[in-house]
Protein backbone atom coordinates (compact mmCIF):
# COMPACT_ATOMS: atom_id res chain seq x y z
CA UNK A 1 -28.95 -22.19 24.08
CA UNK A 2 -31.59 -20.33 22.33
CA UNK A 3 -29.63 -17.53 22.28
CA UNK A 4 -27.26 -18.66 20.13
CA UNK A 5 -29.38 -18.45 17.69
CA UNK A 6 -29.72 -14.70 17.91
CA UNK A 7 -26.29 -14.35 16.91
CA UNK A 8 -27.19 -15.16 13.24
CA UNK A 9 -29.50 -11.96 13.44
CA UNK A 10 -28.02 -7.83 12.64
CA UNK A 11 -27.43 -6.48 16.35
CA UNK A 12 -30.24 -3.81 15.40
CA UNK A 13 -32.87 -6.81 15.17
CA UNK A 14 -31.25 -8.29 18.14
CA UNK A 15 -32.31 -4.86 20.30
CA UNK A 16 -35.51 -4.62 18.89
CA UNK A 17 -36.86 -7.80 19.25
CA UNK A 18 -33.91 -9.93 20.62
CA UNK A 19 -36.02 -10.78 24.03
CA UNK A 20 -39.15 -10.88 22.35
CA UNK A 21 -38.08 -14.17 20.07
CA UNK A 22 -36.09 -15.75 23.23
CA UNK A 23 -39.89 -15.44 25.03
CA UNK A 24 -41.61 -16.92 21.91
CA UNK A 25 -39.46 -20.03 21.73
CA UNK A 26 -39.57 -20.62 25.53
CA UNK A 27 -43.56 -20.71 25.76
CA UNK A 28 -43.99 -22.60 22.12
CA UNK A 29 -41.55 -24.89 23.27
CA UNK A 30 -41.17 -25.17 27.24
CA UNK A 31 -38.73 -27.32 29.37
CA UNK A 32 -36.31 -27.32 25.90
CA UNK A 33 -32.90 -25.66 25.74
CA UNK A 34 -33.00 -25.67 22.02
CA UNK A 35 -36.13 -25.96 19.19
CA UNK A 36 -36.70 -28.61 17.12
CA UNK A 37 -34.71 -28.71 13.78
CA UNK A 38 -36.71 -28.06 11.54
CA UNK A 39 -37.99 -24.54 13.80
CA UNK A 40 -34.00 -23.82 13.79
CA UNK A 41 -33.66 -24.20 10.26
CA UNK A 42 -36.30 -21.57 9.89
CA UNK A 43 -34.73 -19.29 12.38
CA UNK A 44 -31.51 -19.50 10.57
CA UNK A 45 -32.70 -18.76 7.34
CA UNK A 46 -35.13 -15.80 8.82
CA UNK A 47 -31.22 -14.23 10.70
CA UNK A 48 -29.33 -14.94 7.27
CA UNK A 49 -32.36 -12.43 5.19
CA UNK A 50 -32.31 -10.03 8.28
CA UNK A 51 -28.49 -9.55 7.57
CA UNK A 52 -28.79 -9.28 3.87
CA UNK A 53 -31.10 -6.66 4.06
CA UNK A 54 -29.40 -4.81 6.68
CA UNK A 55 -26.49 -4.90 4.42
CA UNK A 56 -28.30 -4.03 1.47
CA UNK A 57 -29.83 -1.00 3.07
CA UNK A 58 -26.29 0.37 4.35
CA UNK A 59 -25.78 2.83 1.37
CA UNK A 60 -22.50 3.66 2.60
CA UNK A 61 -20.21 1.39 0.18
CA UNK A 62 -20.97 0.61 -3.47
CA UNK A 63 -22.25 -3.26 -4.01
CA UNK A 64 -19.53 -4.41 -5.87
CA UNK A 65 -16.64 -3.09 -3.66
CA UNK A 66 -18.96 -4.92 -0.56
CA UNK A 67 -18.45 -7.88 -3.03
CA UNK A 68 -14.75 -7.91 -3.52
CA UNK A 69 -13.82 -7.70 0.42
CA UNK A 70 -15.98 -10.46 0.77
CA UNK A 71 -14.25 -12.26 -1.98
CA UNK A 72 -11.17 -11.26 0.10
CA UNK A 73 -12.33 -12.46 3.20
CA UNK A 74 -13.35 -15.86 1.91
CA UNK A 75 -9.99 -16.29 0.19
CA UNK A 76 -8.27 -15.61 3.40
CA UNK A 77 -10.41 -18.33 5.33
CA UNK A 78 -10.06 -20.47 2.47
CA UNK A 79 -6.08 -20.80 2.73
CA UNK A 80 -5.93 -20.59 6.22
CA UNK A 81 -7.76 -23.88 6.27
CA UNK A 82 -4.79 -26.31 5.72
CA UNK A 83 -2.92 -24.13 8.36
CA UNK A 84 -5.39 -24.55 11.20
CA UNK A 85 -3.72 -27.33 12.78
CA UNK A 86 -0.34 -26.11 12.16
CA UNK A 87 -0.68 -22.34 13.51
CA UNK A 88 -2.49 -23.71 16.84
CA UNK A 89 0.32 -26.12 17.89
CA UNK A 90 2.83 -23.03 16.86
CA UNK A 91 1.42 -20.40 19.40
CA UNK A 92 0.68 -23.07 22.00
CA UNK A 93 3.87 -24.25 21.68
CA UNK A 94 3.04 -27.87 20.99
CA UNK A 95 5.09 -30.37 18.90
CA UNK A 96 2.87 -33.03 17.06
CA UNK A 97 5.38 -35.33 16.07
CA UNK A 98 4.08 -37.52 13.29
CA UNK A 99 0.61 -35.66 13.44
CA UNK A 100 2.23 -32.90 11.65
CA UNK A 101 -1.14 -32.50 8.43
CA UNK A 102 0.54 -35.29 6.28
CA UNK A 103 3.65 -32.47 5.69
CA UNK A 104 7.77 -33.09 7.01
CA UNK A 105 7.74 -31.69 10.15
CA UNK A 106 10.28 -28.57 9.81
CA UNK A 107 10.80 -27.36 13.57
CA UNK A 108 7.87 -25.25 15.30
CA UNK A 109 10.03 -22.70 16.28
CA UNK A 110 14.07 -21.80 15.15
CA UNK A 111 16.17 -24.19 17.70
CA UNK A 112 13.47 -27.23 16.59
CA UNK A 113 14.69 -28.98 13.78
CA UNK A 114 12.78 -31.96 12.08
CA UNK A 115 14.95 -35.26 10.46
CA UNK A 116 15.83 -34.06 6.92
CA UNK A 117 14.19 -30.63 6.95
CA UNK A 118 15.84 -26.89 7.88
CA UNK A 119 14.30 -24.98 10.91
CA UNK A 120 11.77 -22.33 10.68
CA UNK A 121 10.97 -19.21 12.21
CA UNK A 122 7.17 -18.75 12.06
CA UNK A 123 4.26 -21.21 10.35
CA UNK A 124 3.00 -20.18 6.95
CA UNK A 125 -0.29 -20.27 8.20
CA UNK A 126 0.46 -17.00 9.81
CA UNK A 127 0.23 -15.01 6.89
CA UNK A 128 -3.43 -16.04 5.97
CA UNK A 129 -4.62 -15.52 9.46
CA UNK A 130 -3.24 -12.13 9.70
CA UNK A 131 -4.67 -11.40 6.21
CA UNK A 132 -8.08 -12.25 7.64
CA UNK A 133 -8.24 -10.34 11.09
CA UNK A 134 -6.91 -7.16 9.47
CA UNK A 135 -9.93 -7.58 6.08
CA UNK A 136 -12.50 -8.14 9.03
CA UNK A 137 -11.56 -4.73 10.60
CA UNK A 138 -11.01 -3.44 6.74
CA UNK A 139 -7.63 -2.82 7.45
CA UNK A 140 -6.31 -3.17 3.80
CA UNK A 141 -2.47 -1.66 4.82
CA UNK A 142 -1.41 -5.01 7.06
CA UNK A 143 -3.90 -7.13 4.61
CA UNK A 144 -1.57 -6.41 1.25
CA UNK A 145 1.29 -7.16 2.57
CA UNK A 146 0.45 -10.51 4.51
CA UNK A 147 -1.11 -11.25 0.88
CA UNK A 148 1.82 -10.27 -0.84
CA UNK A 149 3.95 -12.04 1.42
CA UNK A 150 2.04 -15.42 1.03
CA UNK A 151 2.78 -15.09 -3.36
CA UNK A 152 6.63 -14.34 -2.17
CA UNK A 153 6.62 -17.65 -0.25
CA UNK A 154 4.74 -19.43 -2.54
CA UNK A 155 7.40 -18.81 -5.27
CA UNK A 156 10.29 -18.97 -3.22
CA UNK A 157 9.20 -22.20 -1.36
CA UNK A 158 11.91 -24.24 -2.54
CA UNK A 159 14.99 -21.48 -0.98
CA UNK A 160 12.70 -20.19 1.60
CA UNK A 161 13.37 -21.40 5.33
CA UNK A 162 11.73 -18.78 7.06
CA UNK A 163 8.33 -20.19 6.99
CA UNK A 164 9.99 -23.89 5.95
CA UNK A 165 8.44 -26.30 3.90
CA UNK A 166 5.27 -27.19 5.99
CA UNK A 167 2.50 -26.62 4.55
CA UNK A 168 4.30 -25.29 0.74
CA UNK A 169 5.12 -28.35 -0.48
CA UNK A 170 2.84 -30.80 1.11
CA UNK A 171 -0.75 -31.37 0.21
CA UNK A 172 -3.21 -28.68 1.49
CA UNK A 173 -7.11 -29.15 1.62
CA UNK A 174 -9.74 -27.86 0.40
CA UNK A 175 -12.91 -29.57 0.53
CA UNK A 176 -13.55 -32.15 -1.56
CA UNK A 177 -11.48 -30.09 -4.94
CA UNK A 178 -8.04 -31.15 -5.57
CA UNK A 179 -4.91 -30.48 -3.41
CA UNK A 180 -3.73 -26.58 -3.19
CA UNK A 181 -0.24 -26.01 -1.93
CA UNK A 182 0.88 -22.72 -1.37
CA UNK A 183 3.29 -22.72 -4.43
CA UNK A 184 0.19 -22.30 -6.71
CA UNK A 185 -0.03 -19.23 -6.51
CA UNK A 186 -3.69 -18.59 -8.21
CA UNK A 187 -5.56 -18.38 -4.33
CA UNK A 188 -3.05 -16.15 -3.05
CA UNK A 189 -2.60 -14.20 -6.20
CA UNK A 190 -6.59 -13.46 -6.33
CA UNK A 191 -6.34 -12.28 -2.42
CA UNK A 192 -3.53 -9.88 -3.28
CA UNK A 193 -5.64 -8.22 -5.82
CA UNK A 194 -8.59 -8.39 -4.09
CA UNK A 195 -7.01 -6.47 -1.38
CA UNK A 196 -5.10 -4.47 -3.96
CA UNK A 197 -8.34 -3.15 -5.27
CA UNK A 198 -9.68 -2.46 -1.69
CA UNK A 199 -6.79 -0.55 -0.82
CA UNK A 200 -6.81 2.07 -3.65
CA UNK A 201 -10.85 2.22 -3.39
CA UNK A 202 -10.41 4.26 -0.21
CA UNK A 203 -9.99 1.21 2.68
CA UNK A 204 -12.07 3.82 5.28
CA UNK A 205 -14.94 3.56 3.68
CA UNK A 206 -14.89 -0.67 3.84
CA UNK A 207 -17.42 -2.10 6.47
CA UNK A 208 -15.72 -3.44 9.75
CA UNK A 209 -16.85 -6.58 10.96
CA UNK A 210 -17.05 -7.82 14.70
CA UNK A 211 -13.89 -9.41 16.70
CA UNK A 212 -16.57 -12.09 17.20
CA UNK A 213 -16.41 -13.61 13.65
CA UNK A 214 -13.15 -15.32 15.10
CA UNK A 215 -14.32 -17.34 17.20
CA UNK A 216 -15.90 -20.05 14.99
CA UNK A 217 -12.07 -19.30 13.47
CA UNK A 218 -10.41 -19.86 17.23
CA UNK A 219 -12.79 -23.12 17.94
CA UNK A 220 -11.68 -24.86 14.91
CA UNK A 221 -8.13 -23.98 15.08
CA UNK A 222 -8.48 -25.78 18.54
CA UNK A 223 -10.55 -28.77 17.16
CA UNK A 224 -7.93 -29.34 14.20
CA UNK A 225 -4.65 -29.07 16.77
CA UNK A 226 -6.59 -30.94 19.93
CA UNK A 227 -7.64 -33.99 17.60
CA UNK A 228 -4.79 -33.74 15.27
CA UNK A 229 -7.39 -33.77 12.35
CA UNK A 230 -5.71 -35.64 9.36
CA UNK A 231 -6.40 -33.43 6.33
CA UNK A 232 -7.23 -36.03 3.97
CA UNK A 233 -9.60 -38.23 5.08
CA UNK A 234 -12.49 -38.65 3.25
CA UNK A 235 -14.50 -38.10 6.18
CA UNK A 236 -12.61 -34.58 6.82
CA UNK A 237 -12.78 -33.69 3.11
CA UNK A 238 -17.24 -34.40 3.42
CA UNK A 239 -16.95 -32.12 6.56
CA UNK A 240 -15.56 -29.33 5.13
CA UNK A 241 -17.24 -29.68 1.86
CA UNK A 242 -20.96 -29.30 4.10
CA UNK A 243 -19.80 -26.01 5.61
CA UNK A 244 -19.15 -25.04 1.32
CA UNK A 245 -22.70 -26.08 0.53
CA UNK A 246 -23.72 -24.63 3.72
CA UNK A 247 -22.27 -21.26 2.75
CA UNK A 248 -23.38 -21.27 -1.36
CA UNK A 249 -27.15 -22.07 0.46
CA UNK A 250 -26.32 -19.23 2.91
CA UNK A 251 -25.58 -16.69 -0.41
CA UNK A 252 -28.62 -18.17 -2.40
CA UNK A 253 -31.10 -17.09 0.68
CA UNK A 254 -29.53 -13.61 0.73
CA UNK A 255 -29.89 -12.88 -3.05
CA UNK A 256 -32.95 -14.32 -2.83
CA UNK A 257 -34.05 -11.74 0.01
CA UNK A 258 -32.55 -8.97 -1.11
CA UNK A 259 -32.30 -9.48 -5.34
CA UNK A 260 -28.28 -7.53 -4.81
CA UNK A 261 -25.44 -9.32 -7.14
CA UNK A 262 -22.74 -8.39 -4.73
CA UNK A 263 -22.93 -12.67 -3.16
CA UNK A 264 -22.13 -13.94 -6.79
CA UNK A 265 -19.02 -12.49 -6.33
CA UNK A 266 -17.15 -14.18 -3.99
CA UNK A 267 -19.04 -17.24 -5.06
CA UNK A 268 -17.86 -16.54 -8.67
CA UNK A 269 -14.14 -16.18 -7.42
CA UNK A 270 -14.41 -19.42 -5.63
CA UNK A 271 -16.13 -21.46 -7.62
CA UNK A 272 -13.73 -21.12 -10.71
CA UNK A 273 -10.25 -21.35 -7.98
CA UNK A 274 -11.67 -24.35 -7.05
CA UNK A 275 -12.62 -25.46 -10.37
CA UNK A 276 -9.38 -24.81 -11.48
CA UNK A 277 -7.51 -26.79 -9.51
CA UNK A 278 -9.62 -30.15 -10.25
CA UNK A 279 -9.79 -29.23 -13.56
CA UNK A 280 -5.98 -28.92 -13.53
CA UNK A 281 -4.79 -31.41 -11.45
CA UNK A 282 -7.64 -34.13 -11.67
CA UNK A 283 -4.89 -37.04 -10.16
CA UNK A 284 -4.95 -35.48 -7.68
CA UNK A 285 -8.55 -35.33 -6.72
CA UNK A 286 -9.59 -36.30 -3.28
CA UNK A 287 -12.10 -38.94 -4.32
CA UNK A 288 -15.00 -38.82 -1.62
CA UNK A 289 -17.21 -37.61 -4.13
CA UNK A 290 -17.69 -37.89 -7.85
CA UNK A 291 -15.60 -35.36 -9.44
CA UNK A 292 -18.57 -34.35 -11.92
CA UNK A 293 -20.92 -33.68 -8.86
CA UNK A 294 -18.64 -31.94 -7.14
CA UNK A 295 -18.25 -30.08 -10.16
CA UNK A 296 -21.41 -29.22 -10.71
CA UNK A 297 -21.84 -28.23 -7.21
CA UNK A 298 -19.64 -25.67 -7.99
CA UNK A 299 -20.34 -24.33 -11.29
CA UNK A 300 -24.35 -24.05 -10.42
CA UNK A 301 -24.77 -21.93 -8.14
CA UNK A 302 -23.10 -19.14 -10.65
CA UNK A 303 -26.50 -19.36 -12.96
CA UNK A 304 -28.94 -19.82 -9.70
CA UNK A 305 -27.72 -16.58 -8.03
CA UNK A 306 -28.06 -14.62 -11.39
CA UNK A 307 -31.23 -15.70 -11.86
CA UNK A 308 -32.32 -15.58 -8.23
CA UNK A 309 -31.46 -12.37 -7.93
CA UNK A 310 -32.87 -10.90 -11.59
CA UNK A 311 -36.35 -12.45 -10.30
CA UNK A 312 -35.90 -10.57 -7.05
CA UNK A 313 -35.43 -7.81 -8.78
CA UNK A 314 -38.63 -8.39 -11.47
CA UNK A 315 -40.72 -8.76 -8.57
CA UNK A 316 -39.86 -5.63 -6.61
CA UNK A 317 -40.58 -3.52 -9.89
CA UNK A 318 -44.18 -5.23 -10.20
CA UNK A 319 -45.15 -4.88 -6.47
C-alpha cells in the first residue's frame, strides 16, 4: 500500500528516490501496510510541492496558458460529475429503472424508451468525458468540438432527442452550490473558450498528462452506477464538497511551494461558476451547509493564493 503513495510524486522523483522512501517507511514503521495519518498527510503534501515544482521548472509552456488547460480540465471533470452514473450504466449496458440520478429515464440506448419521454441515442455525459480524455492528452481538435457540442445541447435541450432529456433538464450536482443543468450554459460556455484559447495558442506545445489520471475518473464512474448514488443527498453533496476543499488545499500548497499564479486560475474560474449559480438561483440551494460558508469557502481562497504566492515570491528575492 505504501506505494500508492508514490503516485502523488513527479515520475522523475519516483526514479530517484522512489525505493529509497518505500525502505524508509517500512523500517520506521514495520509490520504496517500503510503509515499513520498524520505521516501520510505529510507525504501527500511533500508529492503535491514535488509536482508543483516540477511543473514550475518545465519552461516549455508559458504560466498562464498551463493555467487555462487546467481551468479546462477542471471544467470538464466538473460537468461530467452529474453524468457519472448515467454514462457507466450506458456503456455497460445497464438499465437503472427508478435509480435513474433523480432525472425521467429517456431510454439508454435508441429501441429503449422510458414512460412519457422520446428515446435517445447516446448519454449527454458523453460529451464531457470525451472533452476531458482528449484536454489530458492536449488534444484541443476533438476537445472544441465535444465543448461546442455540449452549448448546442444545452440550448437545444427542449427539441433535442439525440442525447434526450436526462441529465438537461433535471437537477445536476455540484457540491454543495446550487443545481447546474446543462441548459445553463455558463460551465460549458467557459470550457469552449477555454479550449478555444488552447487551440489557437498552438495545442502542440500543451503538456500531456498520463492515461492514469482516469482511473480515479473510471473508479467513481463505477462507485456512482454500482451503488446507484442519489445525487442529492446531503450526505453525497458533503462528499463531493471534501474532494473541492481537498483540491483548493491541494492549489494553496503548490503556490505556496512554488510562489507561480498559474493555480489561481482555474480556482478563479471555479470559484465565481459556482458562485454564480448560488448567487443566482439561491432556491435552489442544496442546504447541507450554510450558504454564507459555503460561500466564503469559495470566494477565499481567491485572496489566499494571491497573497500566498506574492510572499513566495518576496521571499525568493530576499534569500
Amino acid at each position: 500500500m505504501n506505494r500508492l503513495l508514490l503516485a502523488v510524486y513527479p515520475e522523475s522523483y519516483r526514479s530517484r528516490q522512489g525505493e529509497e522512501l518505500l525502505t524508509c517507511l517500512s523500517e520506521a514503521y514495520p509490520g504496517r501496510s500503510w503509515p499513520p495519518p498524520r505521516e501520510v498527510l505529510a507525504l501527500v503534501r511533500a508529492g503535491v510541492q514535488a509536482r508543483a515544482r516540477a511543473v514550475v521548472d518545465d519552461t516549455a509552456r508559458p504560466w498562464w496558458l498551463d493555467g487555462i488547460h487546467l481551468t479546462a480540465l477542471v471544467l470538464a471533470a466538473l460537468a461530467l460529475v452529474p453524468y457519472l452514473q448515467d454514462v457507466w450504466h450506458w456503456a455497460l449496458r445497464i438499465d437503472p429503472g427508478g435509480n435513474a440520478i433523480a432525472f425521467h429515464f429517456s431510454g439508454w440506448y435508441p429501441w429503449a424508451r422510458g414512460p412519457g419521454t422520446g428515446t435517445r441515442l447516446l448519454p449527454y455525459g458523453l460529451l464531457p468525458l470525451v472533452c476531458l480524455i482528449a484536454l489530458l492528452r492536449g488534444r484541443t481538435w476533438i476537445a472544441l468540438p465535444a465543448a461546442a457540442a455540449m452549448i448546442y445541447a444545452g440550448a437545444t435541450f427542449n427539441g433535442n432527442t439525440l442525447f434526450g432529456d436526462e441529465g438537461k433538464s433535471g437537477l445536476g450536482y455540484y457540491g454543495l452550490g446550487a443545481p447546474i443543468t446543462a441548459h445553463d450554459l455558463m460551465l460549458s460556455g467557459a470550457l469552449c473558450t477555454a479550449c478555444a484559447v488552447l487551440a489557437v495558442c498552438r495545442p502542440g506545445r500543451l503538456r500531456r498528462h498520463s492515461y492514469g489520471w482516469l482511473v480515479p475518473v473510471v473508479l467513481a464512474m463505477s462507485v456512482a452506477g454500482g451503488l446507484h448514488v442519489i445525487s442529492v443527498s446531503p450526505s453525497f453533496q458533503r462528499g463531493l464538497f471534501a474532494l473541492e476543499v481537498a483540491a483548493l488545499v491541494a492549489a494553496w500548497v503548490a503556490t505556496a511551494a512554488t510562489g507561480d499564479y498559474r493555480w489561481l486560475i482555474p480556482v478563479a474560474t471555479f470559484a465565481f461558476i459556482r458562485t454564480r449559480a448560488i448567487v443566482g438561483r439561491p432556491d435552489d440551494f442544496m442546504q447541507s451547509m450554510p450558504d454564507l460558508v459555503v460561500l466564503l469557502l469559495l470566494i477565499a481562497p481567491l485572496p489566499v493564493l494571491a497573497i500566498t504566492a506574492q510572499h513566495r515570491q518576496n521571499r525568493a528575492l530576499f534569500d
